[in-house]
N, C-alpha and C. Protein backbone atom coordinates (compact mmCIF):
# COMPACT_ATOMS: atom_id res chain seq x y z
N UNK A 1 -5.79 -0.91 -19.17
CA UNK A 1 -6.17 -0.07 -18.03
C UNK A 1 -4.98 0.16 -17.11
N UNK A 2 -5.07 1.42 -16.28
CA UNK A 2 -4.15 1.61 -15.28
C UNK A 2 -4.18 1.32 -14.25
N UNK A 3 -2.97 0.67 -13.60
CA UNK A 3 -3.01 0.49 -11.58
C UNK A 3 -3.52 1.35 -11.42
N UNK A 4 -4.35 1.46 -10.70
CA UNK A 4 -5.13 2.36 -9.72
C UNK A 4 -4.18 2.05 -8.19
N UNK A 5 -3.54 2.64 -7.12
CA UNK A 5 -3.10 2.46 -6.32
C UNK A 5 -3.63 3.98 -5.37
N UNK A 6 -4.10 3.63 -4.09
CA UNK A 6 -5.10 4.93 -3.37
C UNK A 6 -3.83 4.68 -2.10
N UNK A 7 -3.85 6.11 -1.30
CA UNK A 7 -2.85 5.69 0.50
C UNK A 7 -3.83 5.90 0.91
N UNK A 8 -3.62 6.16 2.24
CA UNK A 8 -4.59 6.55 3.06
C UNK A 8 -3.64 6.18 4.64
N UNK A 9 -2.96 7.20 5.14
CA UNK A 9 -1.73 7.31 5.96
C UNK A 9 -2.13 8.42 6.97
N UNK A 10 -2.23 7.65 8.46
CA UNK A 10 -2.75 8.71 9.54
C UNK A 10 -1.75 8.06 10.21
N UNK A 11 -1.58 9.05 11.54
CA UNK A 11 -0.79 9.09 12.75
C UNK A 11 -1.73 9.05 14.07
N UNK A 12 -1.90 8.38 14.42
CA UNK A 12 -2.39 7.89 15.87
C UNK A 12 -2.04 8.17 16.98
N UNK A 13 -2.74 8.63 18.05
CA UNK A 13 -1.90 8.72 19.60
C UNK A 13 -1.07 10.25 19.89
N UNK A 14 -0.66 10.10 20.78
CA UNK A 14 -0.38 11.74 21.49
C UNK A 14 1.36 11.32 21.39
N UNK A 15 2.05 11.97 20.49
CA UNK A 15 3.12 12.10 20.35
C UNK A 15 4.02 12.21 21.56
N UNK A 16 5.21 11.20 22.22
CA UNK A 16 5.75 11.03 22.86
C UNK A 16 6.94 12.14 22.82
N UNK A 17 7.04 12.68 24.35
CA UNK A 17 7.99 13.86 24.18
C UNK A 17 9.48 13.74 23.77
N UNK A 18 9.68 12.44 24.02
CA UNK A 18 11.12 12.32 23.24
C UNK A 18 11.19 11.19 22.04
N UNK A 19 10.16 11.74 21.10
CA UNK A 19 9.65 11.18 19.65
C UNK A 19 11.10 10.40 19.03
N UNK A 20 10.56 9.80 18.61
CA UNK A 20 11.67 9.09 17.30
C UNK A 20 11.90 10.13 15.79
N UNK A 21 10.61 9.84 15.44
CA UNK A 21 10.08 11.30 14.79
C UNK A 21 9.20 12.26 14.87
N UNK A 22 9.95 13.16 14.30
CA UNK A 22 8.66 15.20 14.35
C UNK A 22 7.69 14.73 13.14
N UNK A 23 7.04 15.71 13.07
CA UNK A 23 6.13 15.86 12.06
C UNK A 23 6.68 16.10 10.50
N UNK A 24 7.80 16.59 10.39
CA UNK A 24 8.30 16.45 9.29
C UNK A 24 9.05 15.05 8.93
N UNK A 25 9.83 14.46 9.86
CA UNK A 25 10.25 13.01 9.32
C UNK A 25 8.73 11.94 9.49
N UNK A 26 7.96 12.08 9.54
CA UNK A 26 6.59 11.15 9.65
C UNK A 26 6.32 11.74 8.11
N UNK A 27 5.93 12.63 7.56
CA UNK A 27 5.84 13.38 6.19
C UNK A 27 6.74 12.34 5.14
N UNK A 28 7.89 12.67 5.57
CA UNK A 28 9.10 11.90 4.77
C UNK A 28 8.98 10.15 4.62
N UNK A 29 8.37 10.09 5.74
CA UNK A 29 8.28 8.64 6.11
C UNK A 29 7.47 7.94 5.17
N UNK A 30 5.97 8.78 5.33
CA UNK A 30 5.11 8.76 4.29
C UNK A 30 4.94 8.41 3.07
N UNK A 31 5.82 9.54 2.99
CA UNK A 31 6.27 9.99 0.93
C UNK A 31 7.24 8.89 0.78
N UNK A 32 8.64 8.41 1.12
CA UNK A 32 9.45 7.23 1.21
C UNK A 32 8.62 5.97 0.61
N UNK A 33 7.05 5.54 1.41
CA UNK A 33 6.64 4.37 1.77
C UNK A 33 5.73 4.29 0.20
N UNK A 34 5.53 5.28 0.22
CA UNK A 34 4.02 5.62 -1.09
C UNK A 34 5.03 5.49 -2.50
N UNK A 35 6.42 5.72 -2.43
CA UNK A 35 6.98 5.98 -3.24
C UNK A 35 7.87 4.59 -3.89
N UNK A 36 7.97 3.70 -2.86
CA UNK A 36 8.94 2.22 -2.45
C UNK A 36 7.40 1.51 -2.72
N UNK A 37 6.08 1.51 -1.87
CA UNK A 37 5.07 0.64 -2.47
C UNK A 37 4.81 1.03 -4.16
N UNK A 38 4.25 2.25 -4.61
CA UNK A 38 3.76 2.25 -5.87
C UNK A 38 4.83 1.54 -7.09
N UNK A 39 6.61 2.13 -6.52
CA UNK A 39 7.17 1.02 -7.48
C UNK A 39 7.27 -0.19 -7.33
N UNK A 40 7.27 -0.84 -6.61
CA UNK A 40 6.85 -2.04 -6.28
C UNK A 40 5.93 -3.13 -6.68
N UNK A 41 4.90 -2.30 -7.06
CA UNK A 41 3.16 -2.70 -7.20
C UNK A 41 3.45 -2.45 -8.32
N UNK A 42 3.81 -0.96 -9.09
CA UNK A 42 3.82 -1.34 -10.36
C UNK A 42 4.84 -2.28 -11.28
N UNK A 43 5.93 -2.41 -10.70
CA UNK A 43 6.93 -3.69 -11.06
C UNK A 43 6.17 -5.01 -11.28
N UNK A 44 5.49 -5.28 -10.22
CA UNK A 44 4.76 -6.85 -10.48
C UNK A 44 3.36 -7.04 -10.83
N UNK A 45 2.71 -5.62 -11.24
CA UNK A 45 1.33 -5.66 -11.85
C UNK A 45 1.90 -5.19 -13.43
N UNK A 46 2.54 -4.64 -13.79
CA UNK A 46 2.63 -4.50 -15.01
C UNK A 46 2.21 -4.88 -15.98
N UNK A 47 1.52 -4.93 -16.63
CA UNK A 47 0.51 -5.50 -18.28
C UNK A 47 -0.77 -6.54 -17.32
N UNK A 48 -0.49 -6.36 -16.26
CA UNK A 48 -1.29 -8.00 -16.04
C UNK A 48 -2.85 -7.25 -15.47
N UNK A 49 -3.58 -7.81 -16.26
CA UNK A 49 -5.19 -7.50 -16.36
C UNK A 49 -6.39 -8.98 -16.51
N UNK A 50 -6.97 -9.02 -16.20
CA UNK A 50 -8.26 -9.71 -16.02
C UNK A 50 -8.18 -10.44 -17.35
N UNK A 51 -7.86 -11.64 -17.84
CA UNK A 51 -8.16 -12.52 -18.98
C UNK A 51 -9.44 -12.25 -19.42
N UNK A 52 -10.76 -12.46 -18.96
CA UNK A 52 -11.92 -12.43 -19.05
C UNK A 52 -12.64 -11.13 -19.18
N UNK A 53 -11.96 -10.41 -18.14
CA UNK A 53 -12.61 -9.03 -18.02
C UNK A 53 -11.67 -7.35 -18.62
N UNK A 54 -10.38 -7.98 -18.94
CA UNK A 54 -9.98 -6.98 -19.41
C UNK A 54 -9.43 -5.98 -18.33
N UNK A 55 -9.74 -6.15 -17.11
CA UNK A 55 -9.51 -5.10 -15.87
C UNK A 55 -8.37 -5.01 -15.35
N UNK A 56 -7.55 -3.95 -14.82
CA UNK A 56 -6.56 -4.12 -13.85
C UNK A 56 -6.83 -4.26 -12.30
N UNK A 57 -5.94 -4.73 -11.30
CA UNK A 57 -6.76 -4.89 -9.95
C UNK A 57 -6.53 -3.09 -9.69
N UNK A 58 -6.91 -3.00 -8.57
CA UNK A 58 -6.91 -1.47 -7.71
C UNK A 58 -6.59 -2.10 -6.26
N UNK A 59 -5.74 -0.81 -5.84
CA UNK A 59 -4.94 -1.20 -4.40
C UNK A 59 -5.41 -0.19 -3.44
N UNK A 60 -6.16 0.10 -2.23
CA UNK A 60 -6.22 1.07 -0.94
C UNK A 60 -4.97 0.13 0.17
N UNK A 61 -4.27 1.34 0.08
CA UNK A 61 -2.89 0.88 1.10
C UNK A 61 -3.34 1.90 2.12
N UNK A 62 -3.25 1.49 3.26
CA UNK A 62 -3.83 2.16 4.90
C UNK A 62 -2.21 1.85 5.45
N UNK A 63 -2.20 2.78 5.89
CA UNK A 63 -1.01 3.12 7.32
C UNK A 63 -1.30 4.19 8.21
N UNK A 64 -0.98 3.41 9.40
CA UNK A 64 -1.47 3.81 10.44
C UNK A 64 -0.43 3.64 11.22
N UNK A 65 0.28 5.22 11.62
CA UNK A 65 1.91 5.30 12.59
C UNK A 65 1.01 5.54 14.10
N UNK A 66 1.36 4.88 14.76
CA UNK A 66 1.45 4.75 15.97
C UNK A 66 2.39 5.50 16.69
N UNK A 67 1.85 6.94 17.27
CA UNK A 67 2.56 7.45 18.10
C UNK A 67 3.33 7.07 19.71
N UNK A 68 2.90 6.19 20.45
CA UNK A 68 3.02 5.73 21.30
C UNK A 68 3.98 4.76 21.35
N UNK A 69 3.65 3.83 20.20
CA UNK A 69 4.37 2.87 20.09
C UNK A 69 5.84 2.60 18.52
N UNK A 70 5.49 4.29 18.35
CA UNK A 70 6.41 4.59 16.70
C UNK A 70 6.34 3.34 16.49
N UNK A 71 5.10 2.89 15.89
CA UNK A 71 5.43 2.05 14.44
C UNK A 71 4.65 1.93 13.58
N UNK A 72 4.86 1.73 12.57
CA UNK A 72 3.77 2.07 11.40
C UNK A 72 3.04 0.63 10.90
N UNK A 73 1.89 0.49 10.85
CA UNK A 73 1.31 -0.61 10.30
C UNK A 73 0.85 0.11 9.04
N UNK A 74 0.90 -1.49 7.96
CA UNK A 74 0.17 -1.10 6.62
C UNK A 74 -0.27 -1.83 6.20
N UNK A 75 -1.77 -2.07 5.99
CA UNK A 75 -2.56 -2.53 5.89
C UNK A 75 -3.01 -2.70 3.74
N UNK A 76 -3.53 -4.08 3.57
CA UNK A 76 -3.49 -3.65 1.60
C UNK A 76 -4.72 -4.06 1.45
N UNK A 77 -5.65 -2.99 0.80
CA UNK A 77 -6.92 -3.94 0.13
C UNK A 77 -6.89 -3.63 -1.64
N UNK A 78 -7.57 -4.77 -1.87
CA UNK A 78 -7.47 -5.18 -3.46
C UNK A 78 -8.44 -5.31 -3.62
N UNK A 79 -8.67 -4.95 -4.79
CA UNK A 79 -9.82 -4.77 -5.25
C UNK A 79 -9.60 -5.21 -7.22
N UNK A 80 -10.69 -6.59 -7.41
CA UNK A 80 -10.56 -7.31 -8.81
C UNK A 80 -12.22 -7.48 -9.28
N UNK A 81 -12.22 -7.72 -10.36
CA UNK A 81 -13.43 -7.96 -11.04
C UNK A 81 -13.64 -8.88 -11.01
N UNK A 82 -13.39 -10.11 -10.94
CA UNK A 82 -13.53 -11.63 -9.95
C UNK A 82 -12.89 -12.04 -9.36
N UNK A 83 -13.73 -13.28 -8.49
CA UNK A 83 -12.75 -13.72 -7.49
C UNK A 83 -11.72 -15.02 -8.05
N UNK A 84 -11.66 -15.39 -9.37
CA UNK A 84 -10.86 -15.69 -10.14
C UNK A 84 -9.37 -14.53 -10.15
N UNK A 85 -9.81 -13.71 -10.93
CA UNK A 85 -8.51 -12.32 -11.23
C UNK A 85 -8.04 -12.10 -9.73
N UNK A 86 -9.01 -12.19 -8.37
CA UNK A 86 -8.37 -11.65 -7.24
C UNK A 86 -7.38 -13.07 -6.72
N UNK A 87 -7.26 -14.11 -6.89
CA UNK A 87 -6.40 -14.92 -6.55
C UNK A 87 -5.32 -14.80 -7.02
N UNK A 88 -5.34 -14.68 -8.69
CA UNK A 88 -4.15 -14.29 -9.06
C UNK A 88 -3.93 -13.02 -9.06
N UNK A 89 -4.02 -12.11 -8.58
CA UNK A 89 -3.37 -11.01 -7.80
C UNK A 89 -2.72 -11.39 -6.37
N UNK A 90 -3.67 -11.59 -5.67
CA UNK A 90 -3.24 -12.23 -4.41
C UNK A 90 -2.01 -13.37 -4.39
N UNK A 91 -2.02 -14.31 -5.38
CA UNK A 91 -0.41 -15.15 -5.82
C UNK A 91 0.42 -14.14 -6.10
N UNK A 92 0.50 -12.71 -6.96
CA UNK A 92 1.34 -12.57 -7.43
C UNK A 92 1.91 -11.55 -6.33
N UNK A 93 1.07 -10.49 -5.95
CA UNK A 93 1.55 -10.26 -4.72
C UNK A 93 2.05 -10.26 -3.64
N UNK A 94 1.70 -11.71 -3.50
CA UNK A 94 2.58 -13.08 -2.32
C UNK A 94 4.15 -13.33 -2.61
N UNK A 95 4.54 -13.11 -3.84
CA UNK A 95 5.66 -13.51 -4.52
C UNK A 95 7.21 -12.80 -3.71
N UNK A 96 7.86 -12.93 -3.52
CA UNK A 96 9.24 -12.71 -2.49
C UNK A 96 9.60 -11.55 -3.64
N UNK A 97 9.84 -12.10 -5.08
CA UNK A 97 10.66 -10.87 -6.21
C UNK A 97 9.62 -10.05 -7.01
């Protein structure tokens, strides 16, 4: 089965008149982040599926740029076919390399 990996990337708050970024570098910012997580995720999920169940996990990545305060939070939910397979996702994801 395939990573499933979902974004889900909003901008918050009333844009400060002397922005860090316009609406086009927040775009870029975006695409950069979606592009640096999915290889990432797929680097250390690669072949690895559910012993038992055969499944791969699935990822909803949330970011949420903060206009006020330009900064972007990103938030990860996972999603496994047990809570066996979700630990070891959750270890491997934890991993520094």
């Amino acid at each position: 089965m395939a990573l499933e990996i979902r974004f889900d990337f909003r901008v918050e708050g009333q844009a400060r008149e002397d922005a860090f970024l316009d609406p086009l570098e927040l775009d870029q910012l975006f695409e950069g982040t979606r592009r640096s997580m999915t290889a990432g995720l797929k680097r250390k999920f690669q072949g690895v599926v559910c012993a038992e169940h055969g499944v791969a996990p699935s990822f909803v990545i949330r970011g949420t740029y903060q206009n006020t305060a330009e900064e972007l939070d990103i938030q990860y939910h996972v999603d496994a076919c047990c809570q066996a397979f979700l630990l070891r996702v959750m270890r491997i994801l934890n991993r520094r390399a």
